[in-house]
Protein backbone atom coordinates (compact mmCIF):
# COMPACT_ATOMS: atom_id res chain seq x y z
CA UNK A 1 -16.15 101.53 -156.99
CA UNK A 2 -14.23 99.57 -159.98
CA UNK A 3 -11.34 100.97 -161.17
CA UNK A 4 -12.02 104.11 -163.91
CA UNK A 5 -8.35 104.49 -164.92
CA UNK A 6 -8.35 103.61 -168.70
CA UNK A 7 -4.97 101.49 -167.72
CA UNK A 8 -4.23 97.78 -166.30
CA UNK A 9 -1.85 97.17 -164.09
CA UNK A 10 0.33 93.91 -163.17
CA UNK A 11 -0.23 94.30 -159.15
CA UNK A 12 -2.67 97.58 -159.12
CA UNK A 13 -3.76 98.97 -156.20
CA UNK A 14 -7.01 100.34 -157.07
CA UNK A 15 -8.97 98.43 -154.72
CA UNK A 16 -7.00 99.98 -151.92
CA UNK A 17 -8.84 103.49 -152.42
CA UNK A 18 -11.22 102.81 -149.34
CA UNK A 19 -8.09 102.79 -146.72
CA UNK A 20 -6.75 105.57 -149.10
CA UNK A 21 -9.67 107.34 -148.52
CA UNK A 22 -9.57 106.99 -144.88
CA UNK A 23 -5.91 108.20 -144.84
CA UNK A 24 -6.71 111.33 -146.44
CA UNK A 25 -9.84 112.24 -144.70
CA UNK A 26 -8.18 112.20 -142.03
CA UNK A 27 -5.52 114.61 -143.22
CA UNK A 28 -6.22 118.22 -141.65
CA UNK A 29 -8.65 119.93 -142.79
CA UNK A 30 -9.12 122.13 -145.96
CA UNK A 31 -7.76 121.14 -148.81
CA UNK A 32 -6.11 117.99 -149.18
CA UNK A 33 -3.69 116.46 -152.14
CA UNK A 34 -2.36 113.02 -153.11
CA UNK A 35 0.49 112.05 -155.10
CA UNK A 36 1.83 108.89 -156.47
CA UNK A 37 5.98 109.22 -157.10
CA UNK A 38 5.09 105.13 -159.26
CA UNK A 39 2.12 106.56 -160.60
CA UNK A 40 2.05 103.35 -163.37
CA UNK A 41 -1.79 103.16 -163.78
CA UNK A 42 -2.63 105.71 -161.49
CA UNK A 43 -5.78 103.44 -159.68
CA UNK A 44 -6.22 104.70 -156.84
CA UNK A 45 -5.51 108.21 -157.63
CA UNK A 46 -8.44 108.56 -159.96
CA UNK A 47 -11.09 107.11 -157.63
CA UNK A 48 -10.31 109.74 -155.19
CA UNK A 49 -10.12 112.31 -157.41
CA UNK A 50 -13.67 110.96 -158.68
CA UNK A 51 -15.16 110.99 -155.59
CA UNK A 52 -13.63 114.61 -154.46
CA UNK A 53 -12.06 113.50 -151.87
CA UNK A 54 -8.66 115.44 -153.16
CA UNK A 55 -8.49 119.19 -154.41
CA UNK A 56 -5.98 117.88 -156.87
CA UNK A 57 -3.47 114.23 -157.69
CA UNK A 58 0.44 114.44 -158.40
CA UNK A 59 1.17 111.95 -160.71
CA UNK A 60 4.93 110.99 -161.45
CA UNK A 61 6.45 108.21 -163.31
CA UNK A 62 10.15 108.08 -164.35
CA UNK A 63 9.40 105.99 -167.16
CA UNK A 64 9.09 107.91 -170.97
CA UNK A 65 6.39 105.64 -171.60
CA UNK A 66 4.35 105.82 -168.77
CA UNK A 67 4.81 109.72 -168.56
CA UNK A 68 3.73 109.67 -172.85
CA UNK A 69 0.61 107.99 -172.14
CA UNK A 70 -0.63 109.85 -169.31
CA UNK A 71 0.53 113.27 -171.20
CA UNK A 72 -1.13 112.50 -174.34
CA UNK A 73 -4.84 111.86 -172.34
CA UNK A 74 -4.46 114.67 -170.66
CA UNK A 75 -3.21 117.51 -173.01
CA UNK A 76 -4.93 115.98 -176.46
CA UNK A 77 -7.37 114.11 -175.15
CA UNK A 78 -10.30 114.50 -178.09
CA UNK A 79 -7.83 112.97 -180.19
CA UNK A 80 -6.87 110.15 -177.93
CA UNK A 81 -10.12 109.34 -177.27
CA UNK A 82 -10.92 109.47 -181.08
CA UNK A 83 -7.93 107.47 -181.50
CA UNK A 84 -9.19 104.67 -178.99
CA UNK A 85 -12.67 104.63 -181.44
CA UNK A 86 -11.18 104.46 -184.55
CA UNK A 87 -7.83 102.42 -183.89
CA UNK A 88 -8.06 98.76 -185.49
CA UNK A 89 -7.71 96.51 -182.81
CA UNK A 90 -5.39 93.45 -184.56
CA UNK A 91 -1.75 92.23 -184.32
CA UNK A 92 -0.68 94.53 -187.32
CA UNK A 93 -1.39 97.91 -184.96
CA UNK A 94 0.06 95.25 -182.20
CA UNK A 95 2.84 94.95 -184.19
CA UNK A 96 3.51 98.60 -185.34
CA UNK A 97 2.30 99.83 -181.00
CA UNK A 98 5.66 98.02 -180.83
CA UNK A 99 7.78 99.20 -182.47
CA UNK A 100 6.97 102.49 -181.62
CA UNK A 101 7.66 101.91 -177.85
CA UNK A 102 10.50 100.03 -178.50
CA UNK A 103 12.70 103.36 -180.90
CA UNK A 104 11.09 106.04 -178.82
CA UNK A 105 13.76 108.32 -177.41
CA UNK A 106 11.50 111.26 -176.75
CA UNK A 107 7.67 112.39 -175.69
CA UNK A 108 5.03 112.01 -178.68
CA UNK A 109 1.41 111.22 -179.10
CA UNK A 110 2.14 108.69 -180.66
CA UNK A 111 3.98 106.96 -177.62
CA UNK A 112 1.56 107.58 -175.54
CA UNK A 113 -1.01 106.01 -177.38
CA UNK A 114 1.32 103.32 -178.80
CA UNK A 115 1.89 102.51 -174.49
CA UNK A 116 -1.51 102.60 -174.34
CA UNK A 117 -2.52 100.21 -177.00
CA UNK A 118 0.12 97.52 -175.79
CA UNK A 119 -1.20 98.19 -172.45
CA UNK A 120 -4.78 97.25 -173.25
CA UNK A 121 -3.77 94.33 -175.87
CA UNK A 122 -0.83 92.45 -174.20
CA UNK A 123 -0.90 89.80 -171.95
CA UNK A 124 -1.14 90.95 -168.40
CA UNK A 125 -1.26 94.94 -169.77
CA UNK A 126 2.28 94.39 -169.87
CA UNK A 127 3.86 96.50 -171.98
CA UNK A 128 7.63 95.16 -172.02
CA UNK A 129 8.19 92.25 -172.75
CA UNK A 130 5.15 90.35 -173.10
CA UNK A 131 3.16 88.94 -176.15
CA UNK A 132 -0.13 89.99 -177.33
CA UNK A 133 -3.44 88.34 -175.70
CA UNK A 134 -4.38 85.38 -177.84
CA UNK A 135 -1.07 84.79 -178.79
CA UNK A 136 0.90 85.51 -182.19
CA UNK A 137 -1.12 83.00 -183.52
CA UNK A 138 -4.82 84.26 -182.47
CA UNK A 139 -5.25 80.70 -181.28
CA UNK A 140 -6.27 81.21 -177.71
CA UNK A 141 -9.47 81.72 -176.11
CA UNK A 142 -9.14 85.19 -175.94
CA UNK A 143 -8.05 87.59 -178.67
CA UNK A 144 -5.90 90.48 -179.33
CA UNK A 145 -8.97 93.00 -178.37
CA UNK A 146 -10.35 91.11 -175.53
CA UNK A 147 -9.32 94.02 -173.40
CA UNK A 148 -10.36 97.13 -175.65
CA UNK A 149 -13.46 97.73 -174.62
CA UNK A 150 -13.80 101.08 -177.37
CA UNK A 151 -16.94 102.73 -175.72
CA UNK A 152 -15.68 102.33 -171.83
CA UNK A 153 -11.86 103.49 -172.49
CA UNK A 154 -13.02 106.73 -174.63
CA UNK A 155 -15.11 107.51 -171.62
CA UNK A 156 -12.44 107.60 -169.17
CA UNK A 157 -9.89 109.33 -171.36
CA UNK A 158 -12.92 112.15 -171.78
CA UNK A 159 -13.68 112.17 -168.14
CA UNK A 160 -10.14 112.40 -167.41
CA UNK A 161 -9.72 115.15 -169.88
CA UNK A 162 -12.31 116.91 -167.64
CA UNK A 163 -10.34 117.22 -164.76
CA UNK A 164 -7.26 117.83 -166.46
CA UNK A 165 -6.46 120.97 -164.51
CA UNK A 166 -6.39 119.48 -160.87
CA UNK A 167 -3.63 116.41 -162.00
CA UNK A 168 -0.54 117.31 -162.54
CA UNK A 169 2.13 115.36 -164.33
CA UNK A 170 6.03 115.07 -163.77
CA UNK A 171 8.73 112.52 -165.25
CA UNK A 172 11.05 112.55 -162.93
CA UNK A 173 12.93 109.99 -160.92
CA UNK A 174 11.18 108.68 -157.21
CA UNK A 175 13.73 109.96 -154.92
CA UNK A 176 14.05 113.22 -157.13
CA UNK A 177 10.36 113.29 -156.92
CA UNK A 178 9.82 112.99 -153.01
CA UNK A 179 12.69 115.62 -152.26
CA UNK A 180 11.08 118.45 -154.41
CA UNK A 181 7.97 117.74 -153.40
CA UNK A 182 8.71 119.18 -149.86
CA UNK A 183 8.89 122.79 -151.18
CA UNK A 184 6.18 122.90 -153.85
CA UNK A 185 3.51 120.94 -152.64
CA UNK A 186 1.33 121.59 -148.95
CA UNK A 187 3.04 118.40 -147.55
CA UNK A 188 1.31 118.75 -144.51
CA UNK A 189 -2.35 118.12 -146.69
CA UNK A 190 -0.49 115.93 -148.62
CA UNK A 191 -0.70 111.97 -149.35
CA UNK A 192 2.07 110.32 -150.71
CA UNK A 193 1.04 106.72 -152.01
CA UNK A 194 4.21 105.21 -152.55
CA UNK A 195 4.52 101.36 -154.94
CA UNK A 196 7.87 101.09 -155.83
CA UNK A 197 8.94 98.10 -158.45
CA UNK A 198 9.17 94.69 -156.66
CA UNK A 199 12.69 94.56 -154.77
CA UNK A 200 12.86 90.33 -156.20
CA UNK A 201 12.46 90.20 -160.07
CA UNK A 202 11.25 94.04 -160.40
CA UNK A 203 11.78 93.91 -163.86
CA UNK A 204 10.02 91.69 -165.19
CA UNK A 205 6.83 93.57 -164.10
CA UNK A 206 7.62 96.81 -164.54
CA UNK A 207 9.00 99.30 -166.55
CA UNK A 208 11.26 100.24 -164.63
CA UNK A 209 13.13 98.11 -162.03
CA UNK A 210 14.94 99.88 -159.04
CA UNK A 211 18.42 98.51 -157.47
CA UNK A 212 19.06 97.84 -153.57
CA UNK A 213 20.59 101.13 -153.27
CA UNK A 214 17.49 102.68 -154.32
CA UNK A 215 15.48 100.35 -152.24
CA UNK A 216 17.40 101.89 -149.03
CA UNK A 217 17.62 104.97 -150.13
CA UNK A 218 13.71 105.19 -150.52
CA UNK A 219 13.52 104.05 -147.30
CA UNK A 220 15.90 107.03 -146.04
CA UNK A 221 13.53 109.63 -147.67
CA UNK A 222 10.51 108.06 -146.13
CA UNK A 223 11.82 107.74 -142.43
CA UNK A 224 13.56 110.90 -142.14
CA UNK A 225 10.21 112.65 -140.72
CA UNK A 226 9.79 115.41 -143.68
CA UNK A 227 6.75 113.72 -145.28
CA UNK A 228 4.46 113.45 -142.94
CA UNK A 229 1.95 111.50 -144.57
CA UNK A 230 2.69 108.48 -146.58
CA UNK A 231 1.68 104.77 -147.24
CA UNK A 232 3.87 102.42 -148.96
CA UNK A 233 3.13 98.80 -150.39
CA UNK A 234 6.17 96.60 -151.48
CA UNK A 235 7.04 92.92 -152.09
CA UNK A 236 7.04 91.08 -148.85
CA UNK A 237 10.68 90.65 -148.65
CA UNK A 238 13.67 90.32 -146.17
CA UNK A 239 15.10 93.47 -147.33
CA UNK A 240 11.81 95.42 -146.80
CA UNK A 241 11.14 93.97 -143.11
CA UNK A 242 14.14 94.75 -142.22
CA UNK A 243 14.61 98.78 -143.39
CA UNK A 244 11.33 99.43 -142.43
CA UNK A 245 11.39 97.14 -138.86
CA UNK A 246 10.36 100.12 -137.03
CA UNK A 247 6.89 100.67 -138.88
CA UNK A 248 4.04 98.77 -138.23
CA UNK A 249 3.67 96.22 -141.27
CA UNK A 250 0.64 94.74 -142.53
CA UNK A 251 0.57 91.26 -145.12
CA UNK A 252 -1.45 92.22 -147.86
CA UNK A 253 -2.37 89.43 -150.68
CA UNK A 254 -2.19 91.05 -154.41
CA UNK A 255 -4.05 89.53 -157.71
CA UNK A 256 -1.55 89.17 -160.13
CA UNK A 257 -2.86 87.81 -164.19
CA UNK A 258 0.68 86.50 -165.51
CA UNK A 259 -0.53 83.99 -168.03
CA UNK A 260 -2.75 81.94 -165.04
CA UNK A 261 -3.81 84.12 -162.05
CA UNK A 262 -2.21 83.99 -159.12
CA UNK A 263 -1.59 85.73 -155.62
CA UNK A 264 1.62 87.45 -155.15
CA UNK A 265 2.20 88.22 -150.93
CA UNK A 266 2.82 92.04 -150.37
CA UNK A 267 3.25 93.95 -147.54
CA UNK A 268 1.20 97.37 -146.94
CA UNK A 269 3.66 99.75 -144.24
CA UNK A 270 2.39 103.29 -142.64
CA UNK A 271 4.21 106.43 -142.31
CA UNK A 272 3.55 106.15 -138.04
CA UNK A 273 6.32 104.44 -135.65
CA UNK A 274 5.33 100.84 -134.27
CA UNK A 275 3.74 100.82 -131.40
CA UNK A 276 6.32 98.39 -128.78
């Protein structure tokens, strides 16, 4: 199944849904949940949720922008979805997308769809820091709305819409994330796909980068045996082998589109001990 999330994602894990899927059918039985404390894009998330193989998705991303977007689809999404129709597609919406994300200081429609826009027009669907496809100058081979595909977003966004009452939506930070989520979630049904930010030049991929600390810390909350049920997928990096040396680790080759394509080498680790 391709990807239905109307977002693109530097490093998305969409086409991991199949060994999703396997995790949580084989979750105990009734019903069954899975959350995503990075949510960025959300790839994976939707598929299941598409193919009904969760009751209902926890979404959480710390990031304002991230959290706009997602908020905007799914409480207004007629007019998002209107907005993705009638929208004019150049570097002067580009432009003015920009400056929007950039002076936000609080949720609006208007960030969300701003994150949105720069999402589906800038290089990469980065939406920090990067230029817009085609280049300031329109002069490459592809342009500005290479990626806006008008008919196919509004259709996700309304499909999305849909199923509005079995995602729900949080801004809150990871770690703040995984600790509540033992008392207000059915952990035990529960999935917890976990992508934090790389741990080596995090930032210039994501939104938000994360420090070591963090990086350990995560690793704390994961291996203290009160989520059961969890899969995590990081940067294949000394720091990583080394907190999480007691989990069986698997190499795991990513598609990354940063001006020329390229494969990035990540590591996919399960919630069960390695076996000696």
């Amino acid at each position: 199944m391709r990807s239905i999330s109307p977002f693109r994602y530097p490093g998305g894990k969409a086409f991991l849904y199949k060994y999703l899927l396997g995790r949580v059918e084989a979750l105990p039985d009734g019903n069954r949940y899975y959350a995503e404390p990075f949510c960025g894009g959300a790839g994976s998330a939707v598929i299941l949720l598409k193919l009904d193989a969760v009751e209902m998705i926890h979404l959480n991303d710390a990031d304002l922008k991230v959290y706009a977007a997602w908020r905007a689809i799914l409480e207004e999404t007629e007019r998002f979805a209107a907005a993705i129709e009638e929208t004019k597609v150049d570097l002067d919406n580009w432009h003015a997308s920009r400056h929007i994300v950039d002076s936000a200081s609080e949720y609006s429609f208007e960030l969300g769809f701003a994150t949105f826009f720069l999402n589906r027009t800038s290089r990469s669907g980065i939406v920090a820091g990067a230029g817009p496809i085609g280049g300031y100058d329109q002069r490459g081979a592809w342009k500005v709305d290479a990626r806006f595909n008008r008919e196919a977003l509004a259709e996700r966004v309304r499909w999305l819409g849909s199923v509005s009452d079995r995602i729900r939506l949080t801004r809150e930070d990871a770690l703040t994330f995984l600790t509540r989520s033992v008392s207000r979630i059915p952990i035990q049904q529960t999935l917890f796909f976990v992508d934090p930010p790389y741990v080596t030049a995090g930032g210039r991929l994501y939104l938000n980068a994360m420090s070591e600390s963090k990086h350990i810390a995560l690793s704390d909350i994961l291996q203290d045996d009160v989520l059961p049920h969890w899969v995590l997928t990081y940067d294949d990096h000394p720091l990583i082998r080394d907190l999480y040396k007691d989990r069986p680790i698997t190499d795991l080759a990513v598609n990354y589109s940063l001006q020329k394509k390229r494969k990035e080498q990540e590591v996919l680790i399960n919630d069960y001990a390695a076996i000696a």
